[in-house]
Each structure stands twice: as C-alpha cells, then as structure tokens.
N, C-alpha and C. Protein backbone atom coordinates (compact mmCIF):
# COMPACT_ATOMS: atom_id res chain seq x y z
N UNK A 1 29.24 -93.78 -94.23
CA UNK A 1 27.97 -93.76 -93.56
C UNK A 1 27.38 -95.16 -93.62
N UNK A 2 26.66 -95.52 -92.52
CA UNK A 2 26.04 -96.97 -92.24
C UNK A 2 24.61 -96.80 -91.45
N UNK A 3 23.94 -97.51 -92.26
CA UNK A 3 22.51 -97.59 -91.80
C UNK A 3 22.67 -98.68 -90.98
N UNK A 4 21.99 -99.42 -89.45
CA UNK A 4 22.20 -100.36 -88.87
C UNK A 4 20.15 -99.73 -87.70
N UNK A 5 19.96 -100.73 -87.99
CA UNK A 5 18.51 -101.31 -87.03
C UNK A 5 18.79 -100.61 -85.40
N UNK A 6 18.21 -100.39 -84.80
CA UNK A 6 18.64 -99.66 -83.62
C UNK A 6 17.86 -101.42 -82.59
N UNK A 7 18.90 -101.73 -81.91
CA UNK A 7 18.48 -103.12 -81.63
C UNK A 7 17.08 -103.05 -80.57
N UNK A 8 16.83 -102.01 -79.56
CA UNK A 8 15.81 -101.63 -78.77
C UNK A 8 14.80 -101.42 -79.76
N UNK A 9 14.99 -99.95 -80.15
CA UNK A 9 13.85 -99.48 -80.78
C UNK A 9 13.49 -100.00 -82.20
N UNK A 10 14.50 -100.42 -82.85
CA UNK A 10 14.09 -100.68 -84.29
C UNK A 10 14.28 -99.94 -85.43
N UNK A 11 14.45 -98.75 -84.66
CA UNK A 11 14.55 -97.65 -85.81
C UNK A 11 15.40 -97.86 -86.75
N UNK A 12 15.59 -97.54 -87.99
CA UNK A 12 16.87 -97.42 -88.90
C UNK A 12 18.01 -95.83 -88.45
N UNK A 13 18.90 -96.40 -88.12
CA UNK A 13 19.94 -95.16 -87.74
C UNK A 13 21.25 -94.77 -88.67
N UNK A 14 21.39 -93.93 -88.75
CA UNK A 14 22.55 -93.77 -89.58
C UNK A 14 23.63 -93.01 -88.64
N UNK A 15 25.20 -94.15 -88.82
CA UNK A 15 26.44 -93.65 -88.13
C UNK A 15 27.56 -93.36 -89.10
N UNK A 16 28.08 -92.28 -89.02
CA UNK A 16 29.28 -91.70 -89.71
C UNK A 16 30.30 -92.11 -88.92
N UNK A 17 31.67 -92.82 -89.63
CA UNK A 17 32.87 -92.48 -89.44
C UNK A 17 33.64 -91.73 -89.70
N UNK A 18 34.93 -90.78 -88.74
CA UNK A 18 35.73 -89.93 -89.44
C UNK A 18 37.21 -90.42 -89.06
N UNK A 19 37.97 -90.22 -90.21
CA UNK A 19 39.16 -91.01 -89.85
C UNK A 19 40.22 -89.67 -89.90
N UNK A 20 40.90 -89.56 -89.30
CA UNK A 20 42.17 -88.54 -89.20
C UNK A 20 43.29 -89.49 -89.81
N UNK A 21 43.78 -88.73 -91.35
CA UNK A 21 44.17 -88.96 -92.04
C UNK A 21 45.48 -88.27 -92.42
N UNK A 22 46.45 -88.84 -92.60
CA UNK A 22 47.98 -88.19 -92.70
C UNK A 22 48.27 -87.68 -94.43
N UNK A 23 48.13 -86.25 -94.73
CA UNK A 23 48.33 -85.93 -96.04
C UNK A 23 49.60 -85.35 -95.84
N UNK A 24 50.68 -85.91 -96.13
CA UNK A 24 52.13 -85.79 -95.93
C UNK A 24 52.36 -84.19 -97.35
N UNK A 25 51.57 -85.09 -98.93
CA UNK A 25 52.39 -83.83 -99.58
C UNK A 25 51.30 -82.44 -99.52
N UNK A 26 50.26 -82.55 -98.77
CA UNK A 26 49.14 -81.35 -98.40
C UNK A 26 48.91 -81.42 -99.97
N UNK A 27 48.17 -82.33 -100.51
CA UNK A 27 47.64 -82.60 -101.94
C UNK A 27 45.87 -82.29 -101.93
N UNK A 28 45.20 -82.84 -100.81
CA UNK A 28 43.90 -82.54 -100.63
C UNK A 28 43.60 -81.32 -99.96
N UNK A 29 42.32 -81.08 -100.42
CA UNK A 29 41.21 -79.74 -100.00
C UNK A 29 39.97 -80.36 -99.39
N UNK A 30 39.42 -79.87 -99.05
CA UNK A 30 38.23 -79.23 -98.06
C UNK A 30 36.83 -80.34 -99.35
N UNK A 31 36.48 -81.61 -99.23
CA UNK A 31 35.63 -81.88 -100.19
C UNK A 31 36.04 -82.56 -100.81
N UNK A 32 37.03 -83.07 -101.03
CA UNK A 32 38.21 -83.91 -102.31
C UNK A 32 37.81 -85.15 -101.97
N UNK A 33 37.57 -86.11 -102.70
CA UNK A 33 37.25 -87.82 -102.50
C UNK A 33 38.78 -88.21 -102.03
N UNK A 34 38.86 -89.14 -101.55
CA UNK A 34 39.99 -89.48 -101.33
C UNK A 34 40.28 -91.35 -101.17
N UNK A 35 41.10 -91.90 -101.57
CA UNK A 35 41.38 -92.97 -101.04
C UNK A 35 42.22 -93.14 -100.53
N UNK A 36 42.22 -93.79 -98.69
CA UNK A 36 43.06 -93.83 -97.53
C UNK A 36 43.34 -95.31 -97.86
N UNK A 37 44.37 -95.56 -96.93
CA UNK A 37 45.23 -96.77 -96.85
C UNK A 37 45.76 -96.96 -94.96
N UNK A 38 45.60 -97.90 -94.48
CA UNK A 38 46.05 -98.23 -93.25
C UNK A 38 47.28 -98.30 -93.09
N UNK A 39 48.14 -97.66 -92.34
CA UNK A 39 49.48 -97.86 -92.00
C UNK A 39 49.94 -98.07 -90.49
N UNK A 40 51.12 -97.86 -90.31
CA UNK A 40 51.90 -97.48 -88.92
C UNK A 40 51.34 -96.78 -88.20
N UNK A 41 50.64 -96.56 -86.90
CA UNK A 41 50.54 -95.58 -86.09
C UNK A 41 51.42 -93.94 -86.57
N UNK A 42 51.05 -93.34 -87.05
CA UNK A 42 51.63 -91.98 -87.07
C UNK A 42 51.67 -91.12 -85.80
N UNK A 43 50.75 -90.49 -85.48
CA UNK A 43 50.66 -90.03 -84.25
C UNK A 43 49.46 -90.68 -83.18
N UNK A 44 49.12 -89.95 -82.26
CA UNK A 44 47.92 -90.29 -81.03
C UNK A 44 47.01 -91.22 -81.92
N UNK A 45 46.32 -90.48 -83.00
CA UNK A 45 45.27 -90.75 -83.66
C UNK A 45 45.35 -91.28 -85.00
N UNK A 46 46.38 -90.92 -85.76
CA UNK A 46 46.17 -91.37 -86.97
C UNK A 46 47.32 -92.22 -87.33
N UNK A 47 46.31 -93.29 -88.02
CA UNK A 47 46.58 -94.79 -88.60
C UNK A 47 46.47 -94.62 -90.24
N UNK A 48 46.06 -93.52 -90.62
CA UNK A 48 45.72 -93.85 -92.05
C UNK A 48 46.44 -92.59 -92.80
N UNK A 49 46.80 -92.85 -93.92
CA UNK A 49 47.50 -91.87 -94.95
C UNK A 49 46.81 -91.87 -96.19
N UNK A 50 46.86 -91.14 -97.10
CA UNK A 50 46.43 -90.61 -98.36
C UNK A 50 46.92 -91.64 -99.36
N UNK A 51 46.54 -92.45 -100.24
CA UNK A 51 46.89 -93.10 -101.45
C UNK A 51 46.95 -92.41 -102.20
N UNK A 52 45.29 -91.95 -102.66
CA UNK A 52 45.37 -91.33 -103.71
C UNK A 52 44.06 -90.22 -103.89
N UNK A 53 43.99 -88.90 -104.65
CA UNK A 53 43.01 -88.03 -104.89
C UNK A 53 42.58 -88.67 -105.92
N UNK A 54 40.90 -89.21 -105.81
CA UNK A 54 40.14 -89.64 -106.37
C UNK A 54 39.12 -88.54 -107.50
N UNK A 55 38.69 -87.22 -106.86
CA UNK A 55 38.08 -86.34 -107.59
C UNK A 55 38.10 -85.68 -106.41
N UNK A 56 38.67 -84.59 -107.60
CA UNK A 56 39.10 -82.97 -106.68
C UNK A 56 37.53 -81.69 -106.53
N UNK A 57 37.57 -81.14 -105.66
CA UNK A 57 36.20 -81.27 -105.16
C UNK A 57 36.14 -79.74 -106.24
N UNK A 58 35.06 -78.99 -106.68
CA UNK A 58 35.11 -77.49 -107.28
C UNK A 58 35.04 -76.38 -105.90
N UNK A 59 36.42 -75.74 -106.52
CA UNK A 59 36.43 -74.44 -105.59
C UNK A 59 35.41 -73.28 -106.27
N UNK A 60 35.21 -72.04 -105.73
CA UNK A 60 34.73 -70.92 -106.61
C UNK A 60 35.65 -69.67 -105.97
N UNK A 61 36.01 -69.03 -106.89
CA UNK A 61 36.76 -67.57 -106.64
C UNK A 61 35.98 -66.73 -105.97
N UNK A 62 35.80 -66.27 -105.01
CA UNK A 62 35.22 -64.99 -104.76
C UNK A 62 36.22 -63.71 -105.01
N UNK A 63 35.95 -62.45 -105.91
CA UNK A 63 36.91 -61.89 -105.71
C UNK A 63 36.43 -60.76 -104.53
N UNK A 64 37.02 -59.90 -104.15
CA UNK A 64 37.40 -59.08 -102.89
C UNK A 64 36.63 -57.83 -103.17
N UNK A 65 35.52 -57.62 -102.62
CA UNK A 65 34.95 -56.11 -103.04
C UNK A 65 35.81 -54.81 -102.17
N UNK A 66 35.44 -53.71 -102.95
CA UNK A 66 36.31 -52.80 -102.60
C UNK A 66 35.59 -51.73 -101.53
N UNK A 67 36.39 -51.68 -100.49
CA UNK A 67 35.98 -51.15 -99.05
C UNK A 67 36.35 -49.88 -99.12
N UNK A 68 34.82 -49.09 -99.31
CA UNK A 68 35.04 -47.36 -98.76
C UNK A 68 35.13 -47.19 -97.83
C-alpha cells in the first residue's frame, strides 16, 4: 500500500498493489506474509514466485454441527 498526493486535488490517496504469484510447492494460505522474488515470465501474468513463508497466518477449526 502507498499513500501518494492526488496531483489535481491534493488529496492523500491510498493505492494497493496485487501481484499474482507462483506457489509451485502450494506452501501458502489465505493471509500468510510472504516474501516474493522476481523471476522468468511464468505465465500471461505472473513474474513472481514464493521465496519464502514469513508468518503463517491463524486458521480456526469450525467443527460441523449436526443436521436434523
């Protein structure tokens, strides 16, 4: 995320990047920090692969209630 001056108005704006990211051994979840690395074109979109799981995000169990 990046805060940047809106050059007309002035405002302070905030822009998100999202990068489509190649997790080859399916090591990350849904929330997991991650550190990417630039590579080879993989496919259409993605340039970047997984280094490394930085902090693994907390899941919670729900268990399954029982349906009369």
């Amino acid at each position: 995320e990046t805060r940047r001056q809106h050059s007309r108005y002035k405002k302070v704006v905030r822009r998100k990047t999202k990068f489509k990211v190649h997790d080859g051994g399916n090591t990350c979840g849904i929330g997991d920090l991650v550190r990417i690395v630039e590579t080879r074109p993989l496919s259409r979109e993605k340039r970047w692969r997984v280094d490394e799981v930085l902090v693994k995000a907390e899941t919670v169990e729900v268990k399954p209630e029982e349906i009369e």
